[in-house]
N, C-alpha and C. Protein backbone atom coordinates (compact mmCIF):
# COMPACT_ATOMS: atom_id res chain seq x y z
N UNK A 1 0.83 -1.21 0.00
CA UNK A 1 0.00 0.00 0.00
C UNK A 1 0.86 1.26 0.00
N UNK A 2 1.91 1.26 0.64
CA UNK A 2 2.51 2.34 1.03
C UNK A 2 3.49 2.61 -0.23
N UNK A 3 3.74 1.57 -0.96
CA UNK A 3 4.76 2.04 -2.34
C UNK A 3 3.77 2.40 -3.54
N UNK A 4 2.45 2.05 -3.69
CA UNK A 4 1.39 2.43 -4.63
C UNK A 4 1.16 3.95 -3.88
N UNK A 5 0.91 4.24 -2.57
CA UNK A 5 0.63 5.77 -2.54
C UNK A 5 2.12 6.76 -2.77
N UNK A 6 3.08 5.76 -2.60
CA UNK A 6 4.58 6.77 -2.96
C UNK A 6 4.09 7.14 -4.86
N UNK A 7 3.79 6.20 -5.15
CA UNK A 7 3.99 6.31 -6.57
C UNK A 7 2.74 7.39 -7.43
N UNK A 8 2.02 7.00 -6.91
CA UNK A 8 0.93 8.66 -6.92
C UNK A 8 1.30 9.63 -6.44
N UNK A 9 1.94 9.86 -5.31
CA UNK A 9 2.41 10.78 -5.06
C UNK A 9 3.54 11.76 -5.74
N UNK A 10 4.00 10.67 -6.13
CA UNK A 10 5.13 11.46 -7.11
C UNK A 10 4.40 11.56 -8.53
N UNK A 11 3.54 10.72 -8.76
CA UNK A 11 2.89 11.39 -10.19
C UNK A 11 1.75 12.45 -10.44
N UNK A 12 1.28 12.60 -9.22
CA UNK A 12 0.02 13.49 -9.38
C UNK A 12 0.80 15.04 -8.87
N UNK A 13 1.00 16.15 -9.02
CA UNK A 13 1.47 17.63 -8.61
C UNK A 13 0.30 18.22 -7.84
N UNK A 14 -1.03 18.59 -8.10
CA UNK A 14 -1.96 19.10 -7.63
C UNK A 14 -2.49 17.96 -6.28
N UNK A 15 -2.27 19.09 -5.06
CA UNK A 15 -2.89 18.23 -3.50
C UNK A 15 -4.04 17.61 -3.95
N UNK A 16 -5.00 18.41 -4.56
CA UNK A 16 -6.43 17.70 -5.03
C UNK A 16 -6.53 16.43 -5.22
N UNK A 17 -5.66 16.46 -6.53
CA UNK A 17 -5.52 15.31 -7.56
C UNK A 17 -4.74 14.22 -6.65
N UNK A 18 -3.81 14.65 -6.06
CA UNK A 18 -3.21 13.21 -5.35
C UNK A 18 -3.80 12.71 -4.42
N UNK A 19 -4.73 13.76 -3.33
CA UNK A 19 -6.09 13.17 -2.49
C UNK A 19 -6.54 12.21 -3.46
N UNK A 20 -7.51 12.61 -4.56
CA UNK A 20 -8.00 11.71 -5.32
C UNK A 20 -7.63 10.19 -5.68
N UNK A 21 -6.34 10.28 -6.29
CA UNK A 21 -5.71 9.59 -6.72
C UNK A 21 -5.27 8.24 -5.73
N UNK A 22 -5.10 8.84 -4.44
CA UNK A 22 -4.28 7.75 -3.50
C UNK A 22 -5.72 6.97 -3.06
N UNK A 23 -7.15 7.82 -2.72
CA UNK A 23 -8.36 7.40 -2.65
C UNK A 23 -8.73 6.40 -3.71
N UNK A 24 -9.27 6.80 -4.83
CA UNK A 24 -9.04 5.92 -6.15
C UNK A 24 -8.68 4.22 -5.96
N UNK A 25 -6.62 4.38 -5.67
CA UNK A 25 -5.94 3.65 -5.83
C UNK A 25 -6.60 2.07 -4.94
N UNK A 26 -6.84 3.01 -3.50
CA UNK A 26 -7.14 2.44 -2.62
C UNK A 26 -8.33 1.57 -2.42
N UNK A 27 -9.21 1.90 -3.38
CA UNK A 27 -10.66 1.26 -4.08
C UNK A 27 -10.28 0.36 -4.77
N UNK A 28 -9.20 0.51 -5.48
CA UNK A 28 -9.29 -0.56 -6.43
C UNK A 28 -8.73 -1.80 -6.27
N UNK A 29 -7.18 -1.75 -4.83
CA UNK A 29 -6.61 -2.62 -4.58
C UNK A 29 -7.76 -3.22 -3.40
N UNK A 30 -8.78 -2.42 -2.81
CA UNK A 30 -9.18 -3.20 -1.93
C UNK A 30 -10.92 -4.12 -2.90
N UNK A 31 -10.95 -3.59 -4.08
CA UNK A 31 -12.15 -4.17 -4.89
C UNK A 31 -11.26 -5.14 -5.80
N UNK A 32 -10.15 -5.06 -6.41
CA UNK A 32 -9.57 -5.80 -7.66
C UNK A 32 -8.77 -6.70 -6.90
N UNK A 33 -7.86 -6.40 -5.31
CA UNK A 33 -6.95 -7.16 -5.18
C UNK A 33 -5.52 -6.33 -5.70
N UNK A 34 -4.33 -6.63 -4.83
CA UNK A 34 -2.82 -5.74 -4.98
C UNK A 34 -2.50 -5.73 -6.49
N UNK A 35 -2.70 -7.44 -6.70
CA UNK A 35 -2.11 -7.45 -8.06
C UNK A 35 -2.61 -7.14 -8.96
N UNK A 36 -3.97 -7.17 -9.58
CA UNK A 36 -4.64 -6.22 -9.97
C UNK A 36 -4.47 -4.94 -9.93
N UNK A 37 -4.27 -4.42 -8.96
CA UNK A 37 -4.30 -2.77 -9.18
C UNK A 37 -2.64 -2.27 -9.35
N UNK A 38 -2.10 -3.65 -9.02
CA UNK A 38 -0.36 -3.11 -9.65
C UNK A 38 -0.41 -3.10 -11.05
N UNK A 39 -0.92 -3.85 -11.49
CA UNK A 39 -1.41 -4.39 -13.19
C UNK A 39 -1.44 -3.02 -13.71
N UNK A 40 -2.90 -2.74 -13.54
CA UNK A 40 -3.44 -1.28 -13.93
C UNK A 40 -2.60 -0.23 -13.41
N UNK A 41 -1.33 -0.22 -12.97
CA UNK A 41 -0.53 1.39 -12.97
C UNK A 41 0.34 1.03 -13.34
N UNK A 42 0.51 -0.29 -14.63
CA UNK A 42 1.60 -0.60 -15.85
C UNK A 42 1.50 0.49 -16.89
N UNK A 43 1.91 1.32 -17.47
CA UNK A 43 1.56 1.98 -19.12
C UNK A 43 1.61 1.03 -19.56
């Protein structure tokens, strides 16, 4: 959890957007599962 919110953190600039973003993240690893949501923040 804590290296998926490092990694938003460094990609999102706007406080807003990285609130969002780490929220988001956090939906998806706890609905899809870690590996799943590591999947989806592959390009």
């Amino acid at each position: 959890m804590n290296d998926i919110d490092i990694l938003v953190i460094k990609k999102e600039e706007p406080p807003t957007s990285r609130i969002t973003s780490i929220k988001n993240i956090n939906v998806e690893v706890t609905s899809l599962g870690l590996n799943d949501a590591l999947e989806a923040l592959k390009p």
